[in-house]
PDB file of N, CA and C in Angstrom:
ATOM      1  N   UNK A   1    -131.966  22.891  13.447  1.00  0.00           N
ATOM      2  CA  UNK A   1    -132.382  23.358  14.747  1.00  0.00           C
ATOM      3  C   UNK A   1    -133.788  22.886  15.097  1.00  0.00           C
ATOM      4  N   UNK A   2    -134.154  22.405  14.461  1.00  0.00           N
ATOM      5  CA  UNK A   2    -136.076  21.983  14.166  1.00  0.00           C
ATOM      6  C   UNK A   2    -135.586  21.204  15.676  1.00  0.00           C
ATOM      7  N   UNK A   3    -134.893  19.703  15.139  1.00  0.00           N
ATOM      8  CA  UNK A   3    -134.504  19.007  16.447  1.00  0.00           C
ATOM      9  C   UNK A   3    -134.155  19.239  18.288  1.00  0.00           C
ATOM     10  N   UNK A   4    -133.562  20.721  18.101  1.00  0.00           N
ATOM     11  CA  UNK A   4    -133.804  21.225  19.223  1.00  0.00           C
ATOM     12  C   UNK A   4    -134.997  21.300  19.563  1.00  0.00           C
ATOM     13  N   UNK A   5    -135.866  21.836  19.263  1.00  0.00           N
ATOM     14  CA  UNK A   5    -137.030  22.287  19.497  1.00  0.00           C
ATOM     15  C   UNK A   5    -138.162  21.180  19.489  1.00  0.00           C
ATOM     16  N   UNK A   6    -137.814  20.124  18.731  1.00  0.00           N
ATOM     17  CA  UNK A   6    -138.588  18.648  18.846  1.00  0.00           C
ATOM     18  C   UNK A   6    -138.254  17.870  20.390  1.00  0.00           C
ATOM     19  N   UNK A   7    -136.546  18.192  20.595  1.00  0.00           N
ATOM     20  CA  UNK A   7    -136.189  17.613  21.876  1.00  0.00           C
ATOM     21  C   UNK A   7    -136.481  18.191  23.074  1.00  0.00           C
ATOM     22  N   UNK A   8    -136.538  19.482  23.027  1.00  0.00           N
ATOM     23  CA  UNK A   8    -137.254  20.384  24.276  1.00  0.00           C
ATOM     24  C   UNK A   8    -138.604  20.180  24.413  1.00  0.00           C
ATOM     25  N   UNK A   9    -139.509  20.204  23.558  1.00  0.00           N
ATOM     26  CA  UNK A   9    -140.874  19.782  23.706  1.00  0.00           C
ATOM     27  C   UNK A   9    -141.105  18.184  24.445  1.00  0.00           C
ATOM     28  N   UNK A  10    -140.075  17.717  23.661  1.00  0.00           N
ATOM     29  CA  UNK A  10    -140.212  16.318  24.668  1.00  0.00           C
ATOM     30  C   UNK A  10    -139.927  16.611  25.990  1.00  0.00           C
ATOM     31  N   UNK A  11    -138.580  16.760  26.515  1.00  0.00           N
ATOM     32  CA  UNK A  11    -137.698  17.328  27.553  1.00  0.00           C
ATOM     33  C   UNK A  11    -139.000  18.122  28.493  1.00  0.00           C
ATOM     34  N   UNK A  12    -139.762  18.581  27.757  1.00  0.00           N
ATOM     35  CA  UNK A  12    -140.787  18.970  29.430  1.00  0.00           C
ATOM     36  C   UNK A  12    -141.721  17.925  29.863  1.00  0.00           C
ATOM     37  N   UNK A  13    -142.023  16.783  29.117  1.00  0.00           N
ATOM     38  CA  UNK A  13    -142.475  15.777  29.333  1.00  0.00           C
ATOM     39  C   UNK A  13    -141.749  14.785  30.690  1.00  0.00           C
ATOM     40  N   UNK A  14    -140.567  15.070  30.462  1.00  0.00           N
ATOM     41  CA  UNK A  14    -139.503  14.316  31.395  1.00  0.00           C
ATOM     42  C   UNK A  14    -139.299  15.458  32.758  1.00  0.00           C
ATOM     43  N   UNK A  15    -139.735  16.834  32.640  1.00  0.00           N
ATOM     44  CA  UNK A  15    -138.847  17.325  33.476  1.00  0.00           C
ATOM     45  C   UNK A  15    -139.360  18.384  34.716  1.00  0.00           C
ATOM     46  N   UNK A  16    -138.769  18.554  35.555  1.00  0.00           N
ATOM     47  CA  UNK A  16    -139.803  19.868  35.981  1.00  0.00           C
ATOM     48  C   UNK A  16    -139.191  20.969  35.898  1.00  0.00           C
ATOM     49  N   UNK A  17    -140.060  21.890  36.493  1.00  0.00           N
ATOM     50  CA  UNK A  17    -139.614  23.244  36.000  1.00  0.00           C
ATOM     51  C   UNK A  17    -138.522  24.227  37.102  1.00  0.00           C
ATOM     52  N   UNK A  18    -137.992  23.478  37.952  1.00  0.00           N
ATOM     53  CA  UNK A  18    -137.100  24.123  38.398  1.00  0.00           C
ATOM     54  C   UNK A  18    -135.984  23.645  37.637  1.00  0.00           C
ATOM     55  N   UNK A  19    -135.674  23.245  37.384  1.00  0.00           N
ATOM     56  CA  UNK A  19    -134.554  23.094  37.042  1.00  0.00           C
ATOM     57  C   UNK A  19    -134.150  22.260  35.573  1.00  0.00           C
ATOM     58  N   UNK A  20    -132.756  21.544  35.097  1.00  0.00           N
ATOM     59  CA  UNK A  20    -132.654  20.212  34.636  1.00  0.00           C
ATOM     60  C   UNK A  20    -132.246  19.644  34.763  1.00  0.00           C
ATOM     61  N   UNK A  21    -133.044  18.522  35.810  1.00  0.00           N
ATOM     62  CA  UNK A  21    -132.700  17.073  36.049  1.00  0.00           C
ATOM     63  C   UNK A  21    -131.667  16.233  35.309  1.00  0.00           C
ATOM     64  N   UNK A  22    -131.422  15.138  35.832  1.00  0.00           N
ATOM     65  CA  UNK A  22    -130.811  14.306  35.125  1.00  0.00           C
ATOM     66  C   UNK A  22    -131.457  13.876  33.767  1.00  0.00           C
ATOM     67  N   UNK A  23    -133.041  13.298  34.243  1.00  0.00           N
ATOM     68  CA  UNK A  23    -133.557  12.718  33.387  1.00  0.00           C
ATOM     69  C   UNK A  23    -133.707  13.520  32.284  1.00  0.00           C
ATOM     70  N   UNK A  24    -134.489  14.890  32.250  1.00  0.00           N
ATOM     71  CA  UNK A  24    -134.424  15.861  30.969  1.00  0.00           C
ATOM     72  C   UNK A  24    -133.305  16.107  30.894  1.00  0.00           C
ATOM     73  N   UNK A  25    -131.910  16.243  30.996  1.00  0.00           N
ATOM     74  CA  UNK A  25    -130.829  16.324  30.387  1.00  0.00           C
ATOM     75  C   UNK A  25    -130.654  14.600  29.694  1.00  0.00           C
ATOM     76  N   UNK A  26    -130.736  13.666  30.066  1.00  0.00           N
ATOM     77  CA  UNK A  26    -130.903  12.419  29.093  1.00  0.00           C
ATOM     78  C   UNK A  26    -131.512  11.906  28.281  1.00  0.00           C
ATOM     79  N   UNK A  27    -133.105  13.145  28.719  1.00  0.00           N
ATOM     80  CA  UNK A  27    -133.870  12.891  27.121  1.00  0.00           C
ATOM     81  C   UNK A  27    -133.110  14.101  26.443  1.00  0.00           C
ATOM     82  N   UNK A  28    -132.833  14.905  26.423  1.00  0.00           N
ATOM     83  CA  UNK A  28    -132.582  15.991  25.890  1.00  0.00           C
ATOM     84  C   UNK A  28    -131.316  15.213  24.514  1.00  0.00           C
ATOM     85  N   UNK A  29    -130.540  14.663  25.360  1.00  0.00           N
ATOM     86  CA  UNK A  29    -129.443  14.020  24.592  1.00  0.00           C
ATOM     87  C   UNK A  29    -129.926  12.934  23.703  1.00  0.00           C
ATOM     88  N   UNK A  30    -130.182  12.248  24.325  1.00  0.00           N
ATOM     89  CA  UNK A  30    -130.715  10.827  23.426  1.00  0.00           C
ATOM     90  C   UNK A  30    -131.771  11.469  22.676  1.00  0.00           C
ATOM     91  N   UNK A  31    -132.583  12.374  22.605  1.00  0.00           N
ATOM     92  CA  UNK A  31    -133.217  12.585  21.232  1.00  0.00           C
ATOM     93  C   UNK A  31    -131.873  13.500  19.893  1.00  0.00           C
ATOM     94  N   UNK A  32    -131.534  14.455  20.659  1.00  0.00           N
ATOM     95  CA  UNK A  32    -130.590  14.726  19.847  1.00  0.00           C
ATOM     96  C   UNK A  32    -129.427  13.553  19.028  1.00  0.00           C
ATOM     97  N   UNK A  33    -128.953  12.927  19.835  1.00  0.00           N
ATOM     98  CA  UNK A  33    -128.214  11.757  18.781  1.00  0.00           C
ATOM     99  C   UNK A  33    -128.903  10.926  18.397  1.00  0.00           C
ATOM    100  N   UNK A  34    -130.254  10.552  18.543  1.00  0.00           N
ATOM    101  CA  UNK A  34    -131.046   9.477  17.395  1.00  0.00           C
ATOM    102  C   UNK A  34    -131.313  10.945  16.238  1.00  0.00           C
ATOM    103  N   UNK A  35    -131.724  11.744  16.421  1.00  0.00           N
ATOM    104  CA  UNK A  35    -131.880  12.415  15.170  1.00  0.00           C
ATOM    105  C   UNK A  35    -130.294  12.499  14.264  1.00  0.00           C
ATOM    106  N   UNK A  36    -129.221  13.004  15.095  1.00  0.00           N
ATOM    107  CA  UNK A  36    -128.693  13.081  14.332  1.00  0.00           C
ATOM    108  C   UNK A  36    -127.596  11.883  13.576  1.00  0.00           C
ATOM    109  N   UNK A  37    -128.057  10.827  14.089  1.00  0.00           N
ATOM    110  CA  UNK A  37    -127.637   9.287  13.869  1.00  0.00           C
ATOM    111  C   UNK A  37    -128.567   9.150  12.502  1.00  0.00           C
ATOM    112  N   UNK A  38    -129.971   9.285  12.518  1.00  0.00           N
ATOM    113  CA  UNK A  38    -130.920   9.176  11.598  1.00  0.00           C
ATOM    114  C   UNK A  38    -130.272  10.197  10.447  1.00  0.00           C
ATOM    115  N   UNK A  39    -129.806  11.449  10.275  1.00  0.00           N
ATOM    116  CA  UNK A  39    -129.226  12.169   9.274  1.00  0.00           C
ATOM    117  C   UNK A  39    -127.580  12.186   8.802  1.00  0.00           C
ATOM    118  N   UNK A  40    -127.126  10.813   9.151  1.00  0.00           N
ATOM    119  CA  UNK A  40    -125.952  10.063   8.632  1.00  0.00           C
ATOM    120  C   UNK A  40    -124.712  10.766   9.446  1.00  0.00           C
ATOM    121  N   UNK A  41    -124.975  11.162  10.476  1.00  0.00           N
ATOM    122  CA  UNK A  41    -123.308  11.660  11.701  1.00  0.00           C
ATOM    123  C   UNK A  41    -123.256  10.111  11.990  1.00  0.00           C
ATOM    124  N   UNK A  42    -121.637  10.578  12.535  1.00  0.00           N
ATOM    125  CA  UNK A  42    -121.123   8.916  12.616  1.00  0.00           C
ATOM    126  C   UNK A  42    -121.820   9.380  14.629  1.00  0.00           C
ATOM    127  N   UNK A  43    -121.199   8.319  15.253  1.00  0.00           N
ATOM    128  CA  UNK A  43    -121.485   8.066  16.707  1.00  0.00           C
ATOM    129  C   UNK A  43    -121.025   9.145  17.351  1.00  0.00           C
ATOM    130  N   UNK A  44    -119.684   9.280  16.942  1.00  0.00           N
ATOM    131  CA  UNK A  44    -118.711  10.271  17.900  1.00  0.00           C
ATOM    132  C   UNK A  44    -119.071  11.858  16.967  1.00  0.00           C
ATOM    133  N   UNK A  45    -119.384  11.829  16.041  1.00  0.00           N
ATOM    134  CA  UNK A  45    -119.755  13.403  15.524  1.00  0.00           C
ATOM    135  C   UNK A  45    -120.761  13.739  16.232  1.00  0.00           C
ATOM    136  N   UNK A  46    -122.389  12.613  16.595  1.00  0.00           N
ATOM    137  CA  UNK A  46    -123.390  12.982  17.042  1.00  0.00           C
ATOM    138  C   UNK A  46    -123.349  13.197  18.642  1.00  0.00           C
ATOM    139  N   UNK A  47    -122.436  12.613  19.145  1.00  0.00           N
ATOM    140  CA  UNK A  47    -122.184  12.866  20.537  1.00  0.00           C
ATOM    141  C   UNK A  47    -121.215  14.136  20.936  1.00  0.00           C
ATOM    142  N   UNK A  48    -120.481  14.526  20.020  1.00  0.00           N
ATOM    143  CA  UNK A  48    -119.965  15.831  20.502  1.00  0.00           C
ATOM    144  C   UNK A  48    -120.864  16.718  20.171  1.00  0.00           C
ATOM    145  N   UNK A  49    -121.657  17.034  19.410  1.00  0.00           N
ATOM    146  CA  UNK A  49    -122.896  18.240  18.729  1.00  0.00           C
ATOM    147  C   UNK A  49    -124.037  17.866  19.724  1.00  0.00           C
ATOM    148  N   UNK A  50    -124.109  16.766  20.162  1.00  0.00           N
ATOM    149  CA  UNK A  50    -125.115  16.546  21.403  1.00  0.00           C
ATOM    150  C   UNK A  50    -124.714  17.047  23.005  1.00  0.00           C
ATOM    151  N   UNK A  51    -123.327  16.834  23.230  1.00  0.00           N
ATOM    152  CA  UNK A  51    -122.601  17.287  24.154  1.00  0.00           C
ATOM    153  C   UNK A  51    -122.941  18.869  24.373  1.00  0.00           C
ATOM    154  N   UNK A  52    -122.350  19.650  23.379  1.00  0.00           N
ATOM    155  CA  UNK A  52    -122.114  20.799  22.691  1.00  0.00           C
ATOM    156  C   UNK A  52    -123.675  21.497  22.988  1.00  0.00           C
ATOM    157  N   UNK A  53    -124.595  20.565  22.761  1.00  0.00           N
ATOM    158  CA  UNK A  53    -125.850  21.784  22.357  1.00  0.00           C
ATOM    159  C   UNK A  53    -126.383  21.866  23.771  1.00  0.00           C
ATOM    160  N   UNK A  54    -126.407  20.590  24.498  1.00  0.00           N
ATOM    161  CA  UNK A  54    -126.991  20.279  25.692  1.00  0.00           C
ATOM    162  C   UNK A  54    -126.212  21.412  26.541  1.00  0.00           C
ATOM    163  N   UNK A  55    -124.972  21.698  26.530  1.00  0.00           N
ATOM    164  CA  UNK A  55    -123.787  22.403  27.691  1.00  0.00           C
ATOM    165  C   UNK A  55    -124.753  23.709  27.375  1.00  0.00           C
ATOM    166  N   UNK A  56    -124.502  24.084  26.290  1.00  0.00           N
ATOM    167  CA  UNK A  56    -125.104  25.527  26.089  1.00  0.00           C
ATOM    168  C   UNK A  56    -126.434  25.727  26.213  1.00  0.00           C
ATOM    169  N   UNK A  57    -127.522  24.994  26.121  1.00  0.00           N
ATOM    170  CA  UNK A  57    -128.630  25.151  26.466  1.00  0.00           C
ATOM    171  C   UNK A  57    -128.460  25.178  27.631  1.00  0.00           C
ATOM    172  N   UNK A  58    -128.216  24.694  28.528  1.00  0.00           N
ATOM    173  CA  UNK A  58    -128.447  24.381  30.219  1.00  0.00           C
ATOM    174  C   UNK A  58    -128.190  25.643  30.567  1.00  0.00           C
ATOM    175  N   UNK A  59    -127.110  26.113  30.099  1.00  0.00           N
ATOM    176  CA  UNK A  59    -126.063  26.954  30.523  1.00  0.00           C
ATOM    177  C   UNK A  59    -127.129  28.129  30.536  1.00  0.00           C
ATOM    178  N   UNK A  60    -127.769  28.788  28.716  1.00  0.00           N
ATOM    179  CA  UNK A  60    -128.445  30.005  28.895  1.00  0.00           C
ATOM    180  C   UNK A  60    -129.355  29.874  29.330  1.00  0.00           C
ATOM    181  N   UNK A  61    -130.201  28.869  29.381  1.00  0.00           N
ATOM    182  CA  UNK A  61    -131.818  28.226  30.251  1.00  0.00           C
ATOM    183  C   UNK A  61    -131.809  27.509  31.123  1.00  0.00           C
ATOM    184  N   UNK A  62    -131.247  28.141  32.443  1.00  0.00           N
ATOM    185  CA  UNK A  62    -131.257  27.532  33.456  1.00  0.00           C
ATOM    186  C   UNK A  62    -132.350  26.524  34.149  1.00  0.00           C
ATOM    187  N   UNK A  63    -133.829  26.280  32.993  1.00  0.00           N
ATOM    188  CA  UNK A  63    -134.791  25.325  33.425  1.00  0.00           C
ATOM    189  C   UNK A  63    -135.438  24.956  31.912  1.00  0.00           C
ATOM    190  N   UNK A  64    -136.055  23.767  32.151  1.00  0.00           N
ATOM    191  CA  UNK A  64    -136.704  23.619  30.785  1.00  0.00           C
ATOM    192  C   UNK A  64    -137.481  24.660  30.305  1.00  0.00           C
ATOM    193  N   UNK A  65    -138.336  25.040  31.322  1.00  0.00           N
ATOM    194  CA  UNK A  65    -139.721  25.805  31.772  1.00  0.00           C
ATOM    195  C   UNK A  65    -138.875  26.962  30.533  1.00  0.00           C
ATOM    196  N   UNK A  66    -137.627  27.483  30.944  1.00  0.00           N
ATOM    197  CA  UNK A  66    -137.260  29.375  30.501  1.00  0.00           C
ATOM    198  C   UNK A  66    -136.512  28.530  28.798  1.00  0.00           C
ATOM    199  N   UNK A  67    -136.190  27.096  28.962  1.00  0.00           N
ATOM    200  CA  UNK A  67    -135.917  26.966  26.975  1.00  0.00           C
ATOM    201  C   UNK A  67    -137.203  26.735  26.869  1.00  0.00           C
ATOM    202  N   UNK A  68    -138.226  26.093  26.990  1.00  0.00           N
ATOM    203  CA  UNK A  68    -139.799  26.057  26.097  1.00  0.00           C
ATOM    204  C   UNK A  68    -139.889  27.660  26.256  1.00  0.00           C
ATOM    205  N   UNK A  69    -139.426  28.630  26.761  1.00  0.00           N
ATOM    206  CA  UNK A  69    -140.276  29.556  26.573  1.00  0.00           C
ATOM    207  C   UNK A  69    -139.640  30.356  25.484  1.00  0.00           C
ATOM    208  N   UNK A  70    -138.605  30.042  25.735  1.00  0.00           N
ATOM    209  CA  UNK A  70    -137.418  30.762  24.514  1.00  0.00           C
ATOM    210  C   UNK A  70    -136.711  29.568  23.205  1.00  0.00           C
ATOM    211  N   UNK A  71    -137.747  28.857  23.098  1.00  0.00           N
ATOM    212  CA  UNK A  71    -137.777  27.879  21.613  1.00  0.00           C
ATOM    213  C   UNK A  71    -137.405  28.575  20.278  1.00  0.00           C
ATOM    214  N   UNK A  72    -137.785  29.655  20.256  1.00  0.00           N
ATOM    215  CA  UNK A  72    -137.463  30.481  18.725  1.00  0.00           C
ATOM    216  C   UNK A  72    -136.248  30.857  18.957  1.00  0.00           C
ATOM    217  N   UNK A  73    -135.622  31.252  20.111  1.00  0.00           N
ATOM    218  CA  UNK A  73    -134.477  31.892  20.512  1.00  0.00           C
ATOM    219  C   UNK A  73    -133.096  30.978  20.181  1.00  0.00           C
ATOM    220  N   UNK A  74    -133.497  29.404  20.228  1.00  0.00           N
ATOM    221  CA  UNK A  74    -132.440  28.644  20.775  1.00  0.00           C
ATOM    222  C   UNK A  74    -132.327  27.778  19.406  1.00  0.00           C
ATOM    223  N   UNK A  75    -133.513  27.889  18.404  1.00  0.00           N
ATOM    224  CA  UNK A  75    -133.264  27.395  17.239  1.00  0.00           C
ATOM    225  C   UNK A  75    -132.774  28.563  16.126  1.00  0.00           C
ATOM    226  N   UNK A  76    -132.497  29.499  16.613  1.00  0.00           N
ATOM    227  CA  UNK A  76    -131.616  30.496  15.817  1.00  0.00           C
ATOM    228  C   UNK A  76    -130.340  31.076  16.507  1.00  0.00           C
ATOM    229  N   UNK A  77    -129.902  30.294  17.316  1.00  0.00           N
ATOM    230  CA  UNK A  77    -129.179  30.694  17.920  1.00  0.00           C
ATOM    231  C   UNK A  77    -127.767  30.433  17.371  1.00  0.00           C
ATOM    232  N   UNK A  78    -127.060  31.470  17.098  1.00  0.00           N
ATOM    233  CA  UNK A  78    -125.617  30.736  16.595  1.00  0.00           C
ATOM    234  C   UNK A  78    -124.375  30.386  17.141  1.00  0.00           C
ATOM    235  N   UNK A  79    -124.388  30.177  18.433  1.00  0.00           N
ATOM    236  CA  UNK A  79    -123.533  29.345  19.192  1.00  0.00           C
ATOM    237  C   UNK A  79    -124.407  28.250  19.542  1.00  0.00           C
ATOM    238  N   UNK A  80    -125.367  28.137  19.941  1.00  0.00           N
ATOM    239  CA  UNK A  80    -125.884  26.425  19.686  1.00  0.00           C
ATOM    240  C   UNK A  80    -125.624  26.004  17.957  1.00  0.00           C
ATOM    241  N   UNK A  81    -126.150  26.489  17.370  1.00  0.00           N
ATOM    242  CA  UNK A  81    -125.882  25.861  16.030  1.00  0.00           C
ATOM    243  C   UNK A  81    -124.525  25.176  15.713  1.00  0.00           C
ATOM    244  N   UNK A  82    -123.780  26.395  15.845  1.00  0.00           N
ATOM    245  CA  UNK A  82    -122.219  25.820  16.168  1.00  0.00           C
ATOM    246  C   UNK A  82    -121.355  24.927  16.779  1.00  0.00           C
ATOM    247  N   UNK A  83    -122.438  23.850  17.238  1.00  0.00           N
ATOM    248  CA  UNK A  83    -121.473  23.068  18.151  1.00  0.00           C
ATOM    249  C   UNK A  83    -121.555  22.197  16.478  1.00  0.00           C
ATOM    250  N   UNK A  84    -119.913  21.467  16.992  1.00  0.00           N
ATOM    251  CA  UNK A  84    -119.457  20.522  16.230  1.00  0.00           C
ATOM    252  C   UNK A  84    -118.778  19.126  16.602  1.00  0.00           C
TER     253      UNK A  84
END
């Protein structure tokens, strides 16, 4: 979950705070599958767990602004964890 929380910190770099854009939903992703490309998932494992984490983040943090604020929340979270 570290990676969540590495990719959201980026993700406000890209994004504003109403909402999430395209672009922070594409950094959001593409950091998630280079990390998890870097910890030996094949292509299609890292793109469904990237799929998976991105849907549900958006979903409970309707802006970057409310996941940076709830970072501890979303790296213990066990339906994000759970995507597969």
């Amino acid at each position: 979950m570290k990676t969540i929380l590495g990719i959201l910190v980026a993700g406000v770099l890209f994004s504003s705070c109403s909402g999430w854009d395209g672009e922070s939903k594409e950094q959001f992703h593409s950091s998630c599958m280079e990390s998890l490309l870097s910890s030996g998932k094949t292509e299609a494992e890292a793109k469904s767990i990237c799929d998976c984490r991105l849907e549900k983040t958006v979903k409970k943090y309707p802006s970057v602004e409310k996941a940076l604020e709830n970072m501890d929340k979303i790296a213990t979270d066990p339906e994000i964890a759970a995507c597969k």
